[in-house]
PDB file of N, CA and C in Angstrom:
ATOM      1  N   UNK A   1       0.818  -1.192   0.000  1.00  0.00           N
ATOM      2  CA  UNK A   1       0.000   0.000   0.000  1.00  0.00           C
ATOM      3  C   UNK A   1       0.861   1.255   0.000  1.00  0.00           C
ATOM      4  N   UNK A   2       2.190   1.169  -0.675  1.00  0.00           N
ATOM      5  CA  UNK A   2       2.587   2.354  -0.423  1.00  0.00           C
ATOM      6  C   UNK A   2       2.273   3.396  -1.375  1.00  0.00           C
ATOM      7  N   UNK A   3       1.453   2.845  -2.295  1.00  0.00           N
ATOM      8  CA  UNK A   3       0.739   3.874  -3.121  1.00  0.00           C
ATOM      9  C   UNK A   3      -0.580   4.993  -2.244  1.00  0.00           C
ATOM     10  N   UNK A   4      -0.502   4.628  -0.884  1.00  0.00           N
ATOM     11  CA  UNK A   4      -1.303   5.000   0.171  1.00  0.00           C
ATOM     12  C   UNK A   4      -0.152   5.971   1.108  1.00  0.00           C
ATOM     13  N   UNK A   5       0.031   4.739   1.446  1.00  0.00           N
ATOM     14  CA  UNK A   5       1.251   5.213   2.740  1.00  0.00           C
ATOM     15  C   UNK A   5       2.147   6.042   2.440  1.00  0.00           C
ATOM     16  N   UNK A   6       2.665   6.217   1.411  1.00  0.00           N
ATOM     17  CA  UNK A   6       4.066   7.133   0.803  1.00  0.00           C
ATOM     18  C   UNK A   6       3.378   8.156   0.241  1.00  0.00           C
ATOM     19  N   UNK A   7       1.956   8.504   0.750  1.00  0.00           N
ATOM     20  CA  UNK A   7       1.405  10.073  -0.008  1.00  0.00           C
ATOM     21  C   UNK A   7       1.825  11.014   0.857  1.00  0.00           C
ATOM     22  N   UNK A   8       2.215  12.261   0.504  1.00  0.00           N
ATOM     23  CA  UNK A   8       2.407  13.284   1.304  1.00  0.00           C
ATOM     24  C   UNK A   8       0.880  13.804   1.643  1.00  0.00           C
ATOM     25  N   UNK A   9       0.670  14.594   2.710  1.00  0.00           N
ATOM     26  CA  UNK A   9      -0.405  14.749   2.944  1.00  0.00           C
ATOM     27  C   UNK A   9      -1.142  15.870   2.538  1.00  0.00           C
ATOM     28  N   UNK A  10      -0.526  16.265   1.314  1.00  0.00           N
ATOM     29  CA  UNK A  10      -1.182  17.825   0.349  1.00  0.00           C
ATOM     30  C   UNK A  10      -1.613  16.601  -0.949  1.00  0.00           C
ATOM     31  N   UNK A  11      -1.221  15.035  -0.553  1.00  0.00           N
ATOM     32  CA  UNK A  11      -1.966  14.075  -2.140  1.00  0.00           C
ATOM     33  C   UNK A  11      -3.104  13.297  -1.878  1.00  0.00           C
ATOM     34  N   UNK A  12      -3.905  13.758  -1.200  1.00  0.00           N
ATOM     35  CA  UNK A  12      -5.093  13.016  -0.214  1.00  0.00           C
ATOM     36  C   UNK A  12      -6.019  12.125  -1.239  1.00  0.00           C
ATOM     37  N   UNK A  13      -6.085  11.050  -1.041  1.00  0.00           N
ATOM     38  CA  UNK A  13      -7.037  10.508  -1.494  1.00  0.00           C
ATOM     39  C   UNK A  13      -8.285  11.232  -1.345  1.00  0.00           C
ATOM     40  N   UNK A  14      -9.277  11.223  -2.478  1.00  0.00           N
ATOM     41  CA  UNK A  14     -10.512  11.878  -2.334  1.00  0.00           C
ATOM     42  C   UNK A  14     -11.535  10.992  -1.819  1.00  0.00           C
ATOM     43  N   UNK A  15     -12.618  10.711  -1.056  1.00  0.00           N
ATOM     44  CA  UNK A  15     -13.406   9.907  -1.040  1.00  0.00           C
ATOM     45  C   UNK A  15     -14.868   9.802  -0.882  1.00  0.00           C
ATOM     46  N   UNK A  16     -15.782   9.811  -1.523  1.00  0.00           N
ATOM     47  CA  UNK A  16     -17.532  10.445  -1.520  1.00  0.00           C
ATOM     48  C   UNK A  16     -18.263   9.275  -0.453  1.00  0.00           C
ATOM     49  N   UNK A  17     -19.145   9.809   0.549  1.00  0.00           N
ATOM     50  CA  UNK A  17     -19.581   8.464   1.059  1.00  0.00           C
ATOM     51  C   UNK A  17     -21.050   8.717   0.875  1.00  0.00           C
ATOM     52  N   UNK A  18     -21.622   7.924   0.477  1.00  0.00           N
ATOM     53  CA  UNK A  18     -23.299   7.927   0.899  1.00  0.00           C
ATOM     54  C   UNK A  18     -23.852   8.036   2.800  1.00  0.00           C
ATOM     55  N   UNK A  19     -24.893   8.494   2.843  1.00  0.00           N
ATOM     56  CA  UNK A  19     -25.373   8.777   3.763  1.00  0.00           C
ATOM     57  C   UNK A  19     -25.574   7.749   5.176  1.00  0.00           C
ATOM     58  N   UNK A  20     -25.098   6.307   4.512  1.00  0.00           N
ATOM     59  CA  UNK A  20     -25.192   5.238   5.195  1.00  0.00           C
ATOM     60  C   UNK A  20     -23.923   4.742   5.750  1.00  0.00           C
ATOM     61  N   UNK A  21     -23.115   5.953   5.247  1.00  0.00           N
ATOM     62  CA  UNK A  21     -21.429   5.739   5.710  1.00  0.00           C
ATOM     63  C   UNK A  21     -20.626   4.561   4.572  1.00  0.00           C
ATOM     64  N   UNK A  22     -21.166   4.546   3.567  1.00  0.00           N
ATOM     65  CA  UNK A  22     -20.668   3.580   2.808  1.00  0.00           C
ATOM     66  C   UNK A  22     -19.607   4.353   1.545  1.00  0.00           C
ATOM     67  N   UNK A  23     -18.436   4.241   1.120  1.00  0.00           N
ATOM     68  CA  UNK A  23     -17.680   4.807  -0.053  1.00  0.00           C
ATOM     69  C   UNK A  23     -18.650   4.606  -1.375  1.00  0.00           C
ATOM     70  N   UNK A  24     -18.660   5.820  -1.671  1.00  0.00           N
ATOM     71  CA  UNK A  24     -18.838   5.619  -3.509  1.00  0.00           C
ATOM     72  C   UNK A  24     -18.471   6.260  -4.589  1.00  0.00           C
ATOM     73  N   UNK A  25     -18.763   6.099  -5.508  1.00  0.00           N
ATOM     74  CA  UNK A  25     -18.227   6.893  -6.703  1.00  0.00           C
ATOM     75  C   UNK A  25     -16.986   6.035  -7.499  1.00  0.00           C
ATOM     76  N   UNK A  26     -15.843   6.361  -7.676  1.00  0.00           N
ATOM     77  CA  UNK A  26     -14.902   5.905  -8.606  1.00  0.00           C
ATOM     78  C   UNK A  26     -14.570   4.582  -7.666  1.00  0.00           C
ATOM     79  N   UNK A  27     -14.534   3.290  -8.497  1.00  0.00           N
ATOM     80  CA  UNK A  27     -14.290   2.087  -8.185  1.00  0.00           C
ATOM     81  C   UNK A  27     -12.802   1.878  -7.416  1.00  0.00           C
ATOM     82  N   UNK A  28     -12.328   2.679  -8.303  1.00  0.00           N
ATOM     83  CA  UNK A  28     -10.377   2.310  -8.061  1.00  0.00           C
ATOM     84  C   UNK A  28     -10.270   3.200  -6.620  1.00  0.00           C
ATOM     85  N   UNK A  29     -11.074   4.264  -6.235  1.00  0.00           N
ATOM     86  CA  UNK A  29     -10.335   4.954  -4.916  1.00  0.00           C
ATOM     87  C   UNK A  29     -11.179   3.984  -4.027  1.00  0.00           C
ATOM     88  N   UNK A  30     -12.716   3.439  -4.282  1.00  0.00           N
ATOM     89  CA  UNK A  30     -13.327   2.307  -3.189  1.00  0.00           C
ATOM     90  C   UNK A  30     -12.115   1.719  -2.962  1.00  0.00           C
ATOM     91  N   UNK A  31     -11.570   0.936  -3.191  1.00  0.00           N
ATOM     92  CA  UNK A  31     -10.289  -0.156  -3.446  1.00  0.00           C
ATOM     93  C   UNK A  31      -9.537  -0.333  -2.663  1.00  0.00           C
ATOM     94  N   UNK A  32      -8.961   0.950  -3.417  1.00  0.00           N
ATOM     95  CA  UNK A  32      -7.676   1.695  -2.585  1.00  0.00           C
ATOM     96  C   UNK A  32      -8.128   1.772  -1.470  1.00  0.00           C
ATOM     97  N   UNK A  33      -9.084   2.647  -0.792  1.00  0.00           N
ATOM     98  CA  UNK A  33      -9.060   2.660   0.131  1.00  0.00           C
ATOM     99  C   UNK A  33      -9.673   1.389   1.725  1.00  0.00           C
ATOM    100  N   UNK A  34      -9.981   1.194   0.662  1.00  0.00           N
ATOM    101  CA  UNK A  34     -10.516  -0.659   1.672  1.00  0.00           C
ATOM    102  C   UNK A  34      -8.847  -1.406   1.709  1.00  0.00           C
ATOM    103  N   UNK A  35      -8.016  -1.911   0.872  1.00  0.00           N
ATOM    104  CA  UNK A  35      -7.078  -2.036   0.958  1.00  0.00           C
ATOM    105  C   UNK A  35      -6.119  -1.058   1.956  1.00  0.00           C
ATOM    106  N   UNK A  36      -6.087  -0.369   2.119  1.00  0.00           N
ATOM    107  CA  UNK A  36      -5.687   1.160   3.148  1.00  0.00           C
ATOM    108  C   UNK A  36      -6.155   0.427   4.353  1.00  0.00           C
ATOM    109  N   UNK A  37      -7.010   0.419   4.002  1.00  0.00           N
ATOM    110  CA  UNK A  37      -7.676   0.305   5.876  1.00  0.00           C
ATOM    111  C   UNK A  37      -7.413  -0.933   6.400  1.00  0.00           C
ATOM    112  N   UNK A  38      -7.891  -1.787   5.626  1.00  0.00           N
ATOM    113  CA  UNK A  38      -7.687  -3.326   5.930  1.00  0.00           C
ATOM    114  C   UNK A  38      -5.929  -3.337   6.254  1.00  0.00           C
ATOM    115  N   UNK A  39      -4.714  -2.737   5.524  1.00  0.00           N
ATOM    116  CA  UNK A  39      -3.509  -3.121   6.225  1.00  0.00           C
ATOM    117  C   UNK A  39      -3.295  -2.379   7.453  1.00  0.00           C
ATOM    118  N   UNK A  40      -3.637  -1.301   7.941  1.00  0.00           N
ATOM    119  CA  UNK A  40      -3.493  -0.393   9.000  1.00  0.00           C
ATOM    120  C   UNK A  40      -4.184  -1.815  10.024  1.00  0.00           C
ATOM    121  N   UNK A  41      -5.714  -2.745   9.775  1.00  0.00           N
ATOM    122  CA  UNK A  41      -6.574  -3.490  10.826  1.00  0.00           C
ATOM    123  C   UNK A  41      -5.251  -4.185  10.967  1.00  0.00           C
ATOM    124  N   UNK A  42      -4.655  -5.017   9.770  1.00  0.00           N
ATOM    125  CA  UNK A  42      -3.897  -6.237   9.732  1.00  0.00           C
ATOM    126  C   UNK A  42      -2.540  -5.558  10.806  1.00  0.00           C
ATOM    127  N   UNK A  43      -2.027  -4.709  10.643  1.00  0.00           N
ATOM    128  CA  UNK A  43      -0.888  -4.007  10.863  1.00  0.00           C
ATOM    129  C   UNK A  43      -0.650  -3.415  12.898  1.00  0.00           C
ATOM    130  N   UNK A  44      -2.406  -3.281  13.361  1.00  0.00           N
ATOM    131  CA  UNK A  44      -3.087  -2.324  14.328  1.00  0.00           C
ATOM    132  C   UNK A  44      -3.565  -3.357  15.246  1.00  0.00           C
ATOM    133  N   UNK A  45      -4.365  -3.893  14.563  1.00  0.00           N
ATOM    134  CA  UNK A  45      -5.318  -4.889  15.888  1.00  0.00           C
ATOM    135  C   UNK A  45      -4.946  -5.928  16.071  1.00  0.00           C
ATOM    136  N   UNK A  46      -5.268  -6.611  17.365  1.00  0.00           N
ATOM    137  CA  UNK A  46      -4.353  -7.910  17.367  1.00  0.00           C
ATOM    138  C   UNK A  46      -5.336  -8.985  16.734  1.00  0.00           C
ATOM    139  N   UNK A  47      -5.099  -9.945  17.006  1.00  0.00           N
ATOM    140  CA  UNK A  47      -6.239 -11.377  16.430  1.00  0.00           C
ATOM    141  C   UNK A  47      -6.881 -11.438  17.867  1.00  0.00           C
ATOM    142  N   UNK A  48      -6.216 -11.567  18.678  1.00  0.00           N
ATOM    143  CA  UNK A  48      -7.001 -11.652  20.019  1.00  0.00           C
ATOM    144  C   UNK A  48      -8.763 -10.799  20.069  1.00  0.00           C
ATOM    145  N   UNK A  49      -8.569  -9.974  19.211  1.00  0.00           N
ATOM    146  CA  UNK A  49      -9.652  -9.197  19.041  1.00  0.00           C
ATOM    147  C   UNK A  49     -10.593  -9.630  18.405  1.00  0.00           C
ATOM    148  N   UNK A  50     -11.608 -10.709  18.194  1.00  0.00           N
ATOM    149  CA  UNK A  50     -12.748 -11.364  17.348  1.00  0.00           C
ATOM    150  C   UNK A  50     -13.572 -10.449  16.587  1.00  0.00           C
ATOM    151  N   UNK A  51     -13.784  -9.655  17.730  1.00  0.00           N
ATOM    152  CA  UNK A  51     -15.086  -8.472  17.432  1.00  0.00           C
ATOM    153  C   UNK A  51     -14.699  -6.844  17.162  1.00  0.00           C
ATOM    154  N   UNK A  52     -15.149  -6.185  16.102  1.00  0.00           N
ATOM    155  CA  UNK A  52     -14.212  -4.944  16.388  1.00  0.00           C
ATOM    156  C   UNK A  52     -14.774  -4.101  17.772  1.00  0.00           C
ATOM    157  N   UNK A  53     -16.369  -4.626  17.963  1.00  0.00           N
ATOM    158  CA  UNK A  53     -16.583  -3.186  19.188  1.00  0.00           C
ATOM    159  C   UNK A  53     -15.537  -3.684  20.112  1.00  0.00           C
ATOM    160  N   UNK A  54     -15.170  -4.623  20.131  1.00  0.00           N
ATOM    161  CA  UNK A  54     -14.182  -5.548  21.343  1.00  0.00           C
ATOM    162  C   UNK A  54     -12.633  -4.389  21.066  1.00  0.00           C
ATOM    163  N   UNK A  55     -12.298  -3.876  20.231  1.00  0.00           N
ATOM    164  CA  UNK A  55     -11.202  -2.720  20.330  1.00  0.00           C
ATOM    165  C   UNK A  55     -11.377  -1.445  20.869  1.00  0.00           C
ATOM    166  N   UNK A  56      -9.946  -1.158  21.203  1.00  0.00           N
ATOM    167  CA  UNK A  56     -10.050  -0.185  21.814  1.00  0.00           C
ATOM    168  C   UNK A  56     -10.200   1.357  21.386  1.00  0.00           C
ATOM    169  N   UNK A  57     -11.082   2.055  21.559  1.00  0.00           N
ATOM    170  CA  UNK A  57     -11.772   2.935  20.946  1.00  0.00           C
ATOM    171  C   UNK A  57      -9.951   4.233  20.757  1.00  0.00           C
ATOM    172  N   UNK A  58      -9.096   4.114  22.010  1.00  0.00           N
ATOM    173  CA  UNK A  58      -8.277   4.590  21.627  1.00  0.00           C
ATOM    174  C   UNK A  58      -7.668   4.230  20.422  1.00  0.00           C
ATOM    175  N   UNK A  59      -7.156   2.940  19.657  1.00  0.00           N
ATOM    176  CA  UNK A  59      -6.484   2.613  18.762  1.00  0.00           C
ATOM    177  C   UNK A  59      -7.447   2.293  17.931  1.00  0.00           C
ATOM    178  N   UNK A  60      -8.824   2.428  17.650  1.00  0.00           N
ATOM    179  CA  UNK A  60      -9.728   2.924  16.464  1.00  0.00           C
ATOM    180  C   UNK A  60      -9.439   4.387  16.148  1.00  0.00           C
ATOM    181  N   UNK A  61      -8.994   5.210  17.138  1.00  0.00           N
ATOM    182  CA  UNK A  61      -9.202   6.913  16.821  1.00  0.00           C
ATOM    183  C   UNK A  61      -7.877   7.253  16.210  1.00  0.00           C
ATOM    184  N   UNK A  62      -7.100   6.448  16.636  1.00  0.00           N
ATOM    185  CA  UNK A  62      -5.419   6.678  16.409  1.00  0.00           C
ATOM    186  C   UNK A  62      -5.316   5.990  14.793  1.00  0.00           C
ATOM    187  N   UNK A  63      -6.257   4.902  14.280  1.00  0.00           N
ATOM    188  CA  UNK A  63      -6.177   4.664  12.906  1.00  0.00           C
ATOM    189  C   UNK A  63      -7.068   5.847  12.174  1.00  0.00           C
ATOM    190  N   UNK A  64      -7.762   6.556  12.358  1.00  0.00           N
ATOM    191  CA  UNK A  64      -8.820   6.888  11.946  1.00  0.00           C
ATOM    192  C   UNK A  64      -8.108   8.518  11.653  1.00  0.00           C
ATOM    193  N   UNK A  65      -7.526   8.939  12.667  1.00  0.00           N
ATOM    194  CA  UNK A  65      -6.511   9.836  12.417  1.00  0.00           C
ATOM    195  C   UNK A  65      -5.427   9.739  11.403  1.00  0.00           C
ATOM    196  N   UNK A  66      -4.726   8.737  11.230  1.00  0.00           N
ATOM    197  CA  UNK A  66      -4.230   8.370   9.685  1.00  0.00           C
ATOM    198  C   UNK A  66      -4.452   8.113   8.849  1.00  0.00           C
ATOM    199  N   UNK A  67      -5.856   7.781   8.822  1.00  0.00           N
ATOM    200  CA  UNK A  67      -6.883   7.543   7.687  1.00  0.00           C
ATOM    201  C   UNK A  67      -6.883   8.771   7.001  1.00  0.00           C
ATOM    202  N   UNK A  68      -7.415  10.141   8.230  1.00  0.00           N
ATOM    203  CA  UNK A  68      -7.544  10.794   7.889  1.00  0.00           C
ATOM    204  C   UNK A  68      -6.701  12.002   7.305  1.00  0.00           C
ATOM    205  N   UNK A  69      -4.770  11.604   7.711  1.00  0.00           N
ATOM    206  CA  UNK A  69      -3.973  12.169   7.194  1.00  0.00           C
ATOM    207  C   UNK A  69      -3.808  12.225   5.285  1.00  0.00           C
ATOM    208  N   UNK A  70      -4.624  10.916   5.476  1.00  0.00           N
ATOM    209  CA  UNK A  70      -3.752  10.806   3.487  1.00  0.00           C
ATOM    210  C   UNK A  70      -5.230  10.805   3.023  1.00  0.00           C
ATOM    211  N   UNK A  71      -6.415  11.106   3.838  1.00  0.00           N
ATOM    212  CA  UNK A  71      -8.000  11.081   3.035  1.00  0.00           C
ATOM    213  C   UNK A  71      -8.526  12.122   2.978  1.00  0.00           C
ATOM    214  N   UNK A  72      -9.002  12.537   1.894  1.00  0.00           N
ATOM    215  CA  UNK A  72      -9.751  13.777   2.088  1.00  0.00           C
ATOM    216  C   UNK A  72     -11.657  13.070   1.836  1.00  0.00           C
ATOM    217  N   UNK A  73     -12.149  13.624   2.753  1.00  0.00           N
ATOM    218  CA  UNK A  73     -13.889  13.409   2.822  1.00  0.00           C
ATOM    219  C   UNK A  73     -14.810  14.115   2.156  1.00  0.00           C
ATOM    220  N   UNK A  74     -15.189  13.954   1.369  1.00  0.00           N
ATOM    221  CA  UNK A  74     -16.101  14.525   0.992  1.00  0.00           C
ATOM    222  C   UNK A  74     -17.733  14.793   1.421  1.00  0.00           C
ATOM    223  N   UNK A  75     -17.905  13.490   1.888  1.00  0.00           N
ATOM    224  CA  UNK A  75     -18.984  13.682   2.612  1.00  0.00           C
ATOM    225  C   UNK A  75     -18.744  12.466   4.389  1.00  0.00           C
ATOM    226  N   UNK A  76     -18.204  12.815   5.364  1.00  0.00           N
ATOM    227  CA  UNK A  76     -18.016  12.299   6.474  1.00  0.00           C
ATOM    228  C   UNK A  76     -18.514  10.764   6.503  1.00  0.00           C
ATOM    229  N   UNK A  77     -17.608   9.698   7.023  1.00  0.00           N
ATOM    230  CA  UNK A  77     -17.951   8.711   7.247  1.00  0.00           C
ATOM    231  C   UNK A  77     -18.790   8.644   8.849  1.00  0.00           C
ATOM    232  N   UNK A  78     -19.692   7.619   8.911  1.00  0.00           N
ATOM    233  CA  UNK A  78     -20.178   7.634  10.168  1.00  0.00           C
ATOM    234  C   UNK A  78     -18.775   6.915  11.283  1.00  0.00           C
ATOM    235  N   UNK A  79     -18.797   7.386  12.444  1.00  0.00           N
ATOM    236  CA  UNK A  79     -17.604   7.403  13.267  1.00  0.00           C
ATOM    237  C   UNK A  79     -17.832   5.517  13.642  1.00  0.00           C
ATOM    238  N   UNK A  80     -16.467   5.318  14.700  1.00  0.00           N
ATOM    239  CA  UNK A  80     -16.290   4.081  14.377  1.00  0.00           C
ATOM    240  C   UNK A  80     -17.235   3.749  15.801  1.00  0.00           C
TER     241      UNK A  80
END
């Protein structure tokens, strides 16, 4: 993902969400950015963790904050 990770943060991914908190619009940034997130989970949470409400809301906010370094929103995701 370093086509993610190696963005400076003036190259933000753009991202449109529907009202249900879901990504839409251009297929390739959906992608990207599910791939994004999913290595930060793989990278962040342990396995010990089954369930996500079972994480800790600190290290949901601390990904969500780097999410939000390289994302730009267009319309707000619903919080975690």
């Amino acid at each position: 993902m370093l086509k993610v990770h190696g963005r400076s943060s003036n190259e933000k991914l753009v991202v449109t969400f529907n009202k249900c908190g879901q990504p839409i619009g251009d297929k390739k940034i959906r992608y990207e950015l599910s791939n994004f997130m999913g290595t930060l989970v793989k990278d962040h949470v342990s396995l010990t963790h089954v369930n996500w409400h079972l994480v800790p809301q600190e290290l949901k906010n601390k990904m969500l904050q780097y999410i939000l370094y390289f994302s730009s929103f267009i319309s707000h995701p619903r919080t975690f």
